[in-house]
PDB file of N, CA and C in Angstrom:
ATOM      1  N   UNK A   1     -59.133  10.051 -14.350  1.00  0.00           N
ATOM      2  CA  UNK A   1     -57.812  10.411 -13.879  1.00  0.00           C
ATOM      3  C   UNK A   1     -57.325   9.321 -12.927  1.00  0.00           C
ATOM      4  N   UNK A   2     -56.098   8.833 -13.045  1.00  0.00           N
ATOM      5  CA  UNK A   2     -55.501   7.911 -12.153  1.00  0.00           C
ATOM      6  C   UNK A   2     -54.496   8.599 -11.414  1.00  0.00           C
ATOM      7  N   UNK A   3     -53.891   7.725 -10.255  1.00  0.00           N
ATOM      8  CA  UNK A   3     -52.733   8.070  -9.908  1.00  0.00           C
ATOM      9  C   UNK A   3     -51.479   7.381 -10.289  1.00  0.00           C
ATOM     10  N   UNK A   4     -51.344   5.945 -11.390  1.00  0.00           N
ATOM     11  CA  UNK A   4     -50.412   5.971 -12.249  1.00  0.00           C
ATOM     12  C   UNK A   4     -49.774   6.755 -13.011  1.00  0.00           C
ATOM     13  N   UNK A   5     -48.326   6.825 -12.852  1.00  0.00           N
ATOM     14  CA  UNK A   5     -47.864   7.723 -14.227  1.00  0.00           C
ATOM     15  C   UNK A   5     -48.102   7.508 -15.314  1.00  0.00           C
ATOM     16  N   UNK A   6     -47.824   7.639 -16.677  1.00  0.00           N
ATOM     17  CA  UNK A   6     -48.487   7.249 -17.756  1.00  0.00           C
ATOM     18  C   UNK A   6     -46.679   7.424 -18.726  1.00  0.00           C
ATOM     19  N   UNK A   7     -46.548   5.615 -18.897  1.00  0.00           N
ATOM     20  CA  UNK A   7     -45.454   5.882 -19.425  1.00  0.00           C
ATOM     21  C   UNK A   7     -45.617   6.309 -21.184  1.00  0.00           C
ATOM     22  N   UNK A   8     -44.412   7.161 -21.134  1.00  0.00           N
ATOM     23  CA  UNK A   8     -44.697   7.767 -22.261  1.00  0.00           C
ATOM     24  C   UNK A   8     -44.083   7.209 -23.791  1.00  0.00           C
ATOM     25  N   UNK A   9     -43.163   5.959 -23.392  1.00  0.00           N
ATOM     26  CA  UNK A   9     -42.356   5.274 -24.203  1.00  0.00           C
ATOM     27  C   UNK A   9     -43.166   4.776 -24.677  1.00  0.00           C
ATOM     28  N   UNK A  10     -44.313   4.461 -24.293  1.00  0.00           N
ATOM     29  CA  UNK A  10     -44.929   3.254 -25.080  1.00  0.00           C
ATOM     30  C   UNK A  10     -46.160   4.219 -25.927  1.00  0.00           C
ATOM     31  N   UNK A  11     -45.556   5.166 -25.749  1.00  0.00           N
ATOM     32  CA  UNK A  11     -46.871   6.078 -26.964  1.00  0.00           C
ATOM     33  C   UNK A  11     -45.795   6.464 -28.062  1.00  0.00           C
ATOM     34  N   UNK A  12     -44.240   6.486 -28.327  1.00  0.00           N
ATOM     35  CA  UNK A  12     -43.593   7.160 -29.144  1.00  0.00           C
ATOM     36  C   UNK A  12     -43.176   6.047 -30.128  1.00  0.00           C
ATOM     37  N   UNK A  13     -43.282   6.656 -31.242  1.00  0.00           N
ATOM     38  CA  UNK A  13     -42.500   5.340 -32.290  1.00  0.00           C
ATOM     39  C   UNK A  13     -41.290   4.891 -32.087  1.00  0.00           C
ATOM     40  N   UNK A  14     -40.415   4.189 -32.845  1.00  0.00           N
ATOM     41  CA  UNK A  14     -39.314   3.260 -32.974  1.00  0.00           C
ATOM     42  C   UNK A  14     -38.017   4.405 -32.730  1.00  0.00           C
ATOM     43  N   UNK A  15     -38.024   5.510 -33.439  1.00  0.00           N
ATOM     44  CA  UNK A  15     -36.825   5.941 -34.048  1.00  0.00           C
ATOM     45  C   UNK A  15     -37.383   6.943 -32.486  1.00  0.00           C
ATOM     46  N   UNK A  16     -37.962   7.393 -32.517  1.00  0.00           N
ATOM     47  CA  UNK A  16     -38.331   8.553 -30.844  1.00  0.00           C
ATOM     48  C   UNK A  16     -37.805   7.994 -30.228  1.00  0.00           C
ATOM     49  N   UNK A  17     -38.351   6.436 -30.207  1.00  0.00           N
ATOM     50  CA  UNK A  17     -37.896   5.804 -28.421  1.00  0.00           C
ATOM     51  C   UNK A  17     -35.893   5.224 -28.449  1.00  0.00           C
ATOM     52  N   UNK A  18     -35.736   5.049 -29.893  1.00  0.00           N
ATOM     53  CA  UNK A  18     -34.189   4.815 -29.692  1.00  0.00           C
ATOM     54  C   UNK A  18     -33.841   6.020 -29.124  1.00  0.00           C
ATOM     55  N   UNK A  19     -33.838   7.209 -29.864  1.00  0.00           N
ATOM     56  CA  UNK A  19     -33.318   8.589 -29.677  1.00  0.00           C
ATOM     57  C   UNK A  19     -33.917   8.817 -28.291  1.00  0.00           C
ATOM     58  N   UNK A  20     -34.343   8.642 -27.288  1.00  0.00           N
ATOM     59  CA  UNK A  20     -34.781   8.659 -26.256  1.00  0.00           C
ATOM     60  C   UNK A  20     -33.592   8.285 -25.379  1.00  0.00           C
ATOM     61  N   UNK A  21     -33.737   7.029 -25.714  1.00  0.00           N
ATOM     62  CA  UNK A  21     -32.680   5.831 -25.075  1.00  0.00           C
ATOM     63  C   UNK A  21     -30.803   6.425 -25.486  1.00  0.00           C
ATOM     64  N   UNK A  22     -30.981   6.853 -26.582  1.00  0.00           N
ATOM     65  CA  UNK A  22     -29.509   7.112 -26.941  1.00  0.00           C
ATOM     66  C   UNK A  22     -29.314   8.365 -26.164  1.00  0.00           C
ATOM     67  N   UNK A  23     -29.977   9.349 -26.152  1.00  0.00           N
ATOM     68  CA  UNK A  23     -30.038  10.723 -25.293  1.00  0.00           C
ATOM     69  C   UNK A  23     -29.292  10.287 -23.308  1.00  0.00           C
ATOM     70  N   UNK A  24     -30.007   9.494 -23.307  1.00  0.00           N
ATOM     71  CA  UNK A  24     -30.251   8.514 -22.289  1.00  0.00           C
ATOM     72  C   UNK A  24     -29.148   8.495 -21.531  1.00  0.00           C
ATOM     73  N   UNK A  25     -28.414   7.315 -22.639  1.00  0.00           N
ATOM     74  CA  UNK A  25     -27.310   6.133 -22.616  1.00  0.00           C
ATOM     75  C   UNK A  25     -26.090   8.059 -22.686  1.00  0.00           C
ATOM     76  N   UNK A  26     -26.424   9.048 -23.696  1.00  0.00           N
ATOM     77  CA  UNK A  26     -25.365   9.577 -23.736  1.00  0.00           C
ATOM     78  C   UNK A  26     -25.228  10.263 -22.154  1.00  0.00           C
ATOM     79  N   UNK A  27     -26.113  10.900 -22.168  1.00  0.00           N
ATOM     80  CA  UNK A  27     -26.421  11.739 -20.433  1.00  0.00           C
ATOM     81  C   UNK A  27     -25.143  10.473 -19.043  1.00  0.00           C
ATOM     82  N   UNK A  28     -26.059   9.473 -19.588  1.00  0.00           N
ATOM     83  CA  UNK A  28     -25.090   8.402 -18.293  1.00  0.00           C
ATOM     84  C   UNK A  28     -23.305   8.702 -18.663  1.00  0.00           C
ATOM     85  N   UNK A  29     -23.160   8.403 -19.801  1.00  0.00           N
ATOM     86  CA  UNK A  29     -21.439   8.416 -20.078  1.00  0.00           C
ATOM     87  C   UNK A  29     -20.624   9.588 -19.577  1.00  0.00           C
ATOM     88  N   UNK A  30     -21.626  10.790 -20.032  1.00  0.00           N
ATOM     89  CA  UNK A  30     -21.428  11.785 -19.671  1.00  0.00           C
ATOM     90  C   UNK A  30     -20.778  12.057 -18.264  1.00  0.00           C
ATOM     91  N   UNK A  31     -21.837  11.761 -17.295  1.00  0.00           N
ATOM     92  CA  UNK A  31     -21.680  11.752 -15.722  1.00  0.00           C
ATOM     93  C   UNK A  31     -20.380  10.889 -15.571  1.00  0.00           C
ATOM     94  N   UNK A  32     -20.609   9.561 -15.983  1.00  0.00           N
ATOM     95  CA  UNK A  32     -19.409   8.514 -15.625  1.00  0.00           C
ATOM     96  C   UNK A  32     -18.355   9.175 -15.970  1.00  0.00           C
ATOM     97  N   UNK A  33     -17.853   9.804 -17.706  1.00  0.00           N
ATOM     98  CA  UNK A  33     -16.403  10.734 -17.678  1.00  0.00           C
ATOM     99  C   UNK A  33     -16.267  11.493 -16.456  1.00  0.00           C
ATOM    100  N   UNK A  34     -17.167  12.247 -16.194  1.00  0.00           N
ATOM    101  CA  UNK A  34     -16.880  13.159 -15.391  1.00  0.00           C
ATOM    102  C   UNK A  34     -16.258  12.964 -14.183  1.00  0.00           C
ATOM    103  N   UNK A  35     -16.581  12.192 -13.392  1.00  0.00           N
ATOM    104  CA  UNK A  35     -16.547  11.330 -12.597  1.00  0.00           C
ATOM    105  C   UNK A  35     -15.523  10.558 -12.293  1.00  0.00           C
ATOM    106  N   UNK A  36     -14.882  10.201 -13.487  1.00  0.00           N
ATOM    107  CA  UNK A  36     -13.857   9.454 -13.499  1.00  0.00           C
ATOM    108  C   UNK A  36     -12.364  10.549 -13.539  1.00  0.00           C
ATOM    109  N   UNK A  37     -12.786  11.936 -14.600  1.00  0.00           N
ATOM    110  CA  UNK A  37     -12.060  13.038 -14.398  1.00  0.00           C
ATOM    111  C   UNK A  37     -11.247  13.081 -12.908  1.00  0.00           C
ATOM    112  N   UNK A  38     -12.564  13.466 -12.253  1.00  0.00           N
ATOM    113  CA  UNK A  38     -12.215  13.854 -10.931  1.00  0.00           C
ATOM    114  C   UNK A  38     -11.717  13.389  -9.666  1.00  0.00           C
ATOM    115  N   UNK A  39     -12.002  11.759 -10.181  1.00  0.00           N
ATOM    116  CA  UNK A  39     -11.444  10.293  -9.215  1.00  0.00           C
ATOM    117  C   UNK A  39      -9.652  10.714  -9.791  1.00  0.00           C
ATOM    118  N   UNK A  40      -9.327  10.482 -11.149  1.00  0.00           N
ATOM    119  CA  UNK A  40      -8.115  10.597 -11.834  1.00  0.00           C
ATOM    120  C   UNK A  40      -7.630  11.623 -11.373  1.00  0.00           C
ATOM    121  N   UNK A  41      -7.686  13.381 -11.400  1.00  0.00           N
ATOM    122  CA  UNK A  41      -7.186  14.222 -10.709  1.00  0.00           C
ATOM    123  C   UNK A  41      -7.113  14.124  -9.326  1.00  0.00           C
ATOM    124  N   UNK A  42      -7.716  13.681  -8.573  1.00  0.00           N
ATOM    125  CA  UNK A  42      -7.719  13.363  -7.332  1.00  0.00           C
ATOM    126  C   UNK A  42      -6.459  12.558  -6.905  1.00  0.00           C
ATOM    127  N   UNK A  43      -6.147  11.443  -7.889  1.00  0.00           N
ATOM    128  CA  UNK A  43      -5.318  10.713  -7.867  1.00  0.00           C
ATOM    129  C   UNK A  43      -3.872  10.689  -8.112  1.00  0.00           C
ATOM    130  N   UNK A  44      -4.123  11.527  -9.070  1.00  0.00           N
ATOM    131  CA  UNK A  44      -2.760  12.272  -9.531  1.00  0.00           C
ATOM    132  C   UNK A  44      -2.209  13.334  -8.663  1.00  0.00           C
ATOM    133  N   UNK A  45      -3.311  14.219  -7.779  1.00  0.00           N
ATOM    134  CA  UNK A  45      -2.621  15.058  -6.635  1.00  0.00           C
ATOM    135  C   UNK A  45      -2.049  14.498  -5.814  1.00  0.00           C
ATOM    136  N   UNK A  46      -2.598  13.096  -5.712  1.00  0.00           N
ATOM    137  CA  UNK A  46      -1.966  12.303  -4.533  1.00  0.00           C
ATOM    138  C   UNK A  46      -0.204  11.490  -4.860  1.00  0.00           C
ATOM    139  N   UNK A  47      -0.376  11.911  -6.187  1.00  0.00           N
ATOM    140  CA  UNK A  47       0.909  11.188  -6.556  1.00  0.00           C
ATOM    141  C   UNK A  47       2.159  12.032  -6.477  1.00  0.00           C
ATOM    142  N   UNK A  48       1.372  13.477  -6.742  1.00  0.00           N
ATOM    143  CA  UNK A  48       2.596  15.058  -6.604  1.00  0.00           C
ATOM    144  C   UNK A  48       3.162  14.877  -5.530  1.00  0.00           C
ATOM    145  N   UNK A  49       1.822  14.745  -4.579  1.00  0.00           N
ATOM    146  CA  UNK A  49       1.846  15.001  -2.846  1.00  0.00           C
ATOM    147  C   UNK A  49       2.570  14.399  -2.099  1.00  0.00           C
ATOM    148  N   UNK A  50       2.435  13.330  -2.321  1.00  0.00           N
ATOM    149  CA  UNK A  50       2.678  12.059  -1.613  1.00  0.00           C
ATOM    150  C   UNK A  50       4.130  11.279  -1.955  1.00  0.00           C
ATOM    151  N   UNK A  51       5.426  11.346  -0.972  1.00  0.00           N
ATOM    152  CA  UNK A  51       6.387  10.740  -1.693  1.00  0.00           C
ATOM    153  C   UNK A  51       6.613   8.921  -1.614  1.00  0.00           C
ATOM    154  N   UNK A  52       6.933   8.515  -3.131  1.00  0.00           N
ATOM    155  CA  UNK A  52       6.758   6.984  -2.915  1.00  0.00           C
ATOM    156  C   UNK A  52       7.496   6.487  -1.631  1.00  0.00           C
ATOM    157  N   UNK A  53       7.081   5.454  -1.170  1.00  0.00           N
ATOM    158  CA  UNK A  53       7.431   4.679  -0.327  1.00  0.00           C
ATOM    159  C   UNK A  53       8.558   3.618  -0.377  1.00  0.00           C
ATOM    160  N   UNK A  54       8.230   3.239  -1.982  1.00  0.00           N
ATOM    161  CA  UNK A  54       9.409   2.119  -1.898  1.00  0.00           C
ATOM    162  C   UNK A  54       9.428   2.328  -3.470  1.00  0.00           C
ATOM    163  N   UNK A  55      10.193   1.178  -4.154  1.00  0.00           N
ATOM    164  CA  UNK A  55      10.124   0.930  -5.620  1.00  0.00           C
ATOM    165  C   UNK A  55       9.256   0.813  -6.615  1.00  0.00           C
ATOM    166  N   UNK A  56       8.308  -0.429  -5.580  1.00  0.00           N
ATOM    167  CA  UNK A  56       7.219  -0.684  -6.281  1.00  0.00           C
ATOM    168  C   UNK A  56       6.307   0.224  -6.696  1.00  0.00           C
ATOM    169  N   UNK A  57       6.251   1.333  -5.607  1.00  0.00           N
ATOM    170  CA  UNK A  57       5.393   2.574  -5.506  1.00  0.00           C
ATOM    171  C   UNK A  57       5.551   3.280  -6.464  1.00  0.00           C
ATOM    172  N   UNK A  58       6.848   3.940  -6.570  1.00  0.00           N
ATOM    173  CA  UNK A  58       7.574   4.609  -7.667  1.00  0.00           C
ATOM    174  C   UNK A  58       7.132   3.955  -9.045  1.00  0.00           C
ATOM    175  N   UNK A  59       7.255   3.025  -9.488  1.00  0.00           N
ATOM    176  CA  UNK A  59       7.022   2.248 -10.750  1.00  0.00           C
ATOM    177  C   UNK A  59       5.221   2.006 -10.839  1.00  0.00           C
ATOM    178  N   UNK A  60       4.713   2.568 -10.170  1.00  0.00           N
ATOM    179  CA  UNK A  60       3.283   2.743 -10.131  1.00  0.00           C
ATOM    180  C   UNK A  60       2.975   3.891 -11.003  1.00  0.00           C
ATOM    181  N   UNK A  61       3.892   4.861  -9.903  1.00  0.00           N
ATOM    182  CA  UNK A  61       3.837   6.552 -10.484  1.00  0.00           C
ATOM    183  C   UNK A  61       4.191   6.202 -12.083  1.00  0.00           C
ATOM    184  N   UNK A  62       5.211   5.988 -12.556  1.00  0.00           N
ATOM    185  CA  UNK A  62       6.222   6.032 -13.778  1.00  0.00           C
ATOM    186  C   UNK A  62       5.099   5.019 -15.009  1.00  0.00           C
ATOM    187  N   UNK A  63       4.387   3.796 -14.451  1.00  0.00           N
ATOM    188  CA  UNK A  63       3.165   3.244 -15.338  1.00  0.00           C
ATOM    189  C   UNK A  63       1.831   4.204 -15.171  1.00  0.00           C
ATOM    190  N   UNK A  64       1.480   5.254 -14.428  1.00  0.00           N
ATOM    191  CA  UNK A  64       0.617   5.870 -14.839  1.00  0.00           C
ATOM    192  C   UNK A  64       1.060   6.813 -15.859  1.00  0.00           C
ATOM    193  N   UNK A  65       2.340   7.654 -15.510  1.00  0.00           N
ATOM    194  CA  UNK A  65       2.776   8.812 -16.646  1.00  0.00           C
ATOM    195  C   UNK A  65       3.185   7.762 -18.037  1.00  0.00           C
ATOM    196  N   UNK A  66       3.489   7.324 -17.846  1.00  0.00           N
ATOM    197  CA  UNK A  66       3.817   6.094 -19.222  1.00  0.00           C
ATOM    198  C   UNK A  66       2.799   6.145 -19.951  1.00  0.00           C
ATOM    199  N   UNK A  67       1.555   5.427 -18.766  1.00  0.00           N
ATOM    200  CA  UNK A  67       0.188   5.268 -20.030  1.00  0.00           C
ATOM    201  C   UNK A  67      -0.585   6.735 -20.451  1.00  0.00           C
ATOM    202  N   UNK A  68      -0.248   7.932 -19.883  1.00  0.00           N
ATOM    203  CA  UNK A  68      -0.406   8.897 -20.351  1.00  0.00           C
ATOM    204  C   UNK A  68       0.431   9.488 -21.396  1.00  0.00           C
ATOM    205  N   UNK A  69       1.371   9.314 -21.401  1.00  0.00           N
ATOM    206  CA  UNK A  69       2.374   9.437 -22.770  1.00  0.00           C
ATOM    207  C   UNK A  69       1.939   8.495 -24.073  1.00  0.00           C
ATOM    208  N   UNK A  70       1.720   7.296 -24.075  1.00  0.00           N
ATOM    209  CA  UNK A  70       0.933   6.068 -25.019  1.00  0.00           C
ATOM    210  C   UNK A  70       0.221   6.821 -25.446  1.00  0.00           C
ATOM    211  N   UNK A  71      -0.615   7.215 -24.913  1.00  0.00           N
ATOM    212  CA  UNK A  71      -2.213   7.996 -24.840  1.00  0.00           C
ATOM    213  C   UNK A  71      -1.962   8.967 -25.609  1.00  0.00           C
ATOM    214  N   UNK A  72      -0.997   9.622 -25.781  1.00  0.00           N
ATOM    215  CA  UNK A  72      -0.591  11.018 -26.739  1.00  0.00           C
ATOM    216  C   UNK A  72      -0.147  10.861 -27.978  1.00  0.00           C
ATOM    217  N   UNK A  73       0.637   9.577 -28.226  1.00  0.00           N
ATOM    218  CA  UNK A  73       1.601   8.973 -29.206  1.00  0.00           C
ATOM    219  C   UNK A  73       0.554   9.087 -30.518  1.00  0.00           C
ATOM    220  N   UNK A  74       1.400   9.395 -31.741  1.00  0.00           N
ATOM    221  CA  UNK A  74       0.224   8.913 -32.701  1.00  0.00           C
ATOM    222  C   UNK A  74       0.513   7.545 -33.271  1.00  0.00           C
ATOM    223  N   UNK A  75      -0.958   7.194 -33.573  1.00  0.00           N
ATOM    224  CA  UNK A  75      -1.196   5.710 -33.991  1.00  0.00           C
ATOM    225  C   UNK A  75       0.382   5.177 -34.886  1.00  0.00           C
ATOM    226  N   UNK A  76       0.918   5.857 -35.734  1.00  0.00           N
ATOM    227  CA  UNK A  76       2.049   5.283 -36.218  1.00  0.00           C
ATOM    228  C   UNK A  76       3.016   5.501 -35.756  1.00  0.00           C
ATOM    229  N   UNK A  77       3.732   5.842 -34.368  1.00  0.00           N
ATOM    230  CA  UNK A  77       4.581   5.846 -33.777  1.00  0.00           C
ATOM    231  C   UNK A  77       5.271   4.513 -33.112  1.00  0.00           C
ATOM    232  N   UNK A  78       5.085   3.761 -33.836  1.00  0.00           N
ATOM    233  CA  UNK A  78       5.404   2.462 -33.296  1.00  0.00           C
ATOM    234  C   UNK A  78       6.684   2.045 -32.368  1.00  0.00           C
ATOM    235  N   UNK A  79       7.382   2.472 -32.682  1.00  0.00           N
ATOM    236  CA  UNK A  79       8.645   2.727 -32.306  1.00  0.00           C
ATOM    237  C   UNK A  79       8.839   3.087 -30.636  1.00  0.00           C
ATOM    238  N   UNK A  80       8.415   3.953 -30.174  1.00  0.00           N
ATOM    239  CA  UNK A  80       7.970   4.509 -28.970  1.00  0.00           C
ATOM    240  C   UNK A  80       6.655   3.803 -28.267  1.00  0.00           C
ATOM    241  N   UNK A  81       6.134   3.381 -28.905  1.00  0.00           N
ATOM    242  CA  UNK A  81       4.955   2.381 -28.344  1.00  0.00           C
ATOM    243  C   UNK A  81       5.710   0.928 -27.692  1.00  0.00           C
ATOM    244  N   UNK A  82       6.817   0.875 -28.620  1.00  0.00           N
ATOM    245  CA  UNK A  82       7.160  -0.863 -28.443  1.00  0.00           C
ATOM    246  C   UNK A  82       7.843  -0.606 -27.347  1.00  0.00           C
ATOM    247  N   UNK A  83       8.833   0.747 -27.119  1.00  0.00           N
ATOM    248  CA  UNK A  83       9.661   0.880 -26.230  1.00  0.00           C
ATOM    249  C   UNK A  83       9.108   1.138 -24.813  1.00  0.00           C
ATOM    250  N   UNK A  84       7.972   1.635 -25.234  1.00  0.00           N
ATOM    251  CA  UNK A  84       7.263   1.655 -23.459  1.00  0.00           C
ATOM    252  C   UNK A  84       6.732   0.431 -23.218  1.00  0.00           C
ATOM    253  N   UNK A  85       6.456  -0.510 -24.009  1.00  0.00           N
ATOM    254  CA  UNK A  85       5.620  -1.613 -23.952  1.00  0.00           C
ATOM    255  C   UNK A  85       6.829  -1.834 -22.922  1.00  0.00           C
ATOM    256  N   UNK A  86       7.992  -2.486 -23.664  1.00  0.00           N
ATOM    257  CA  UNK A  86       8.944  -3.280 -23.125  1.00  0.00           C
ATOM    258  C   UNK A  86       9.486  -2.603 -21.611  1.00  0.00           C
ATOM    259  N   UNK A  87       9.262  -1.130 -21.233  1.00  0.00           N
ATOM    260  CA  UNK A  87       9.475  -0.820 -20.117  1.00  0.00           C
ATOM    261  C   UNK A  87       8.520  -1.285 -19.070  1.00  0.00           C
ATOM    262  N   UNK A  88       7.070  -1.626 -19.453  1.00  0.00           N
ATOM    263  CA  UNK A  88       6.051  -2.361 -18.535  1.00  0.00           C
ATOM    264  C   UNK A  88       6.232  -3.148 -18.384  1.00  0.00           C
ATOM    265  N   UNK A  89       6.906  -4.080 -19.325  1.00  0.00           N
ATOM    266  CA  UNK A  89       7.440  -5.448 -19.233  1.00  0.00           C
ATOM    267  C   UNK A  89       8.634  -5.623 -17.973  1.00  0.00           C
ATOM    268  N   UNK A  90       9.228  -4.954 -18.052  1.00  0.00           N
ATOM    269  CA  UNK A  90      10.163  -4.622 -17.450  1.00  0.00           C
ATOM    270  C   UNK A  90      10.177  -4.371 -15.791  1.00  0.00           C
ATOM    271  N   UNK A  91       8.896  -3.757 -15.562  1.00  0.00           N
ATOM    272  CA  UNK A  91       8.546  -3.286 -14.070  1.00  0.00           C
ATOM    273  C   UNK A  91       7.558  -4.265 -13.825  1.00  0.00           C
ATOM    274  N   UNK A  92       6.801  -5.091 -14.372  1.00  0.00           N
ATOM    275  CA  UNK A  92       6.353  -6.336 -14.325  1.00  0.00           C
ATOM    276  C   UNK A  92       7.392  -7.541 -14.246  1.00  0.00           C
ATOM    277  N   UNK A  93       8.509  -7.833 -14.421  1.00  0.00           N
ATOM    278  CA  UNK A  93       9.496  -8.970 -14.191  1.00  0.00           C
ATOM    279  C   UNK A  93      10.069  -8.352 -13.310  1.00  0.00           C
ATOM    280  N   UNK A  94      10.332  -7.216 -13.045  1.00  0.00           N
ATOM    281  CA  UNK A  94      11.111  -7.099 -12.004  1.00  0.00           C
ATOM    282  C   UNK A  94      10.762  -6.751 -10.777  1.00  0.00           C
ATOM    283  N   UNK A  95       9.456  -6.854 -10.486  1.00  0.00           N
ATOM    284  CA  UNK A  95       8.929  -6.542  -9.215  1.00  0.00           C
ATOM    285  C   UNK A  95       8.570  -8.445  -8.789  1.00  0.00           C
ATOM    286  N   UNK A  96       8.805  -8.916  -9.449  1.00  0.00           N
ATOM    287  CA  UNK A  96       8.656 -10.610  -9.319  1.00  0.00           C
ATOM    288  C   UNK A  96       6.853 -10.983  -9.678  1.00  0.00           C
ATOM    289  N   UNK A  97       6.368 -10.521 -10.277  1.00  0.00           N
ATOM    290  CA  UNK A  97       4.821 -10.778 -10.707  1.00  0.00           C
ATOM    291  C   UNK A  97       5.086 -11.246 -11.752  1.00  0.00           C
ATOM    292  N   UNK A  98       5.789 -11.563 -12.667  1.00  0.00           N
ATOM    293  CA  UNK A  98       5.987 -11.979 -14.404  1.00  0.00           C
ATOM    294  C   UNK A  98       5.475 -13.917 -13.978  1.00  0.00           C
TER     295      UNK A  98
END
């Protein structure tokens, strides 16, 4: 009997130890969505809450709901895709960053 652990990866075959690793890799993503959920709601209360300050601020708010609208669009809606494009474009030249 030792007091090493006894790793166990190196006793399981090929396809065990991927499925190990993929179990793994999924568990991590998992946490990170979550995580990111709650950073994002967090963020968005702050946007209800909180009244903009200036323009730039405002056009912060209006590119997050934007890219949440994109986000909904279906893939062949092109039309509405190009038109928000060109509104980012838009709050990008006109805040003087272009």
């Amino acid at each position: 009997m030792t007091d090493r652990p006894v790793d166990l990866d190196k006793h399981r075959g090929m396809a065990a130890q991927k499925a190990t690793d993929l179990r793994r890799t999924l568990a991590d993503v998992e946490v990170h969505v979550r995580e990111l959920r709650e950073r994002e709601t967090e963020v968005e209360h702050r946007m209800m809450t909180v009244p903009a300050a200036s323009w730039p601020e405002a056009a912060v708010k209006a590119r997050h709901l934007l890219n949440l609208y994109v986000a909904s669009l279906p893939a062949e809606d092109t039309r509405h895709r190009t038109l928000v494009a060109a509104l980012l474009d838009d709050f990008v030249r006109l805040s003087g960053k272009a």
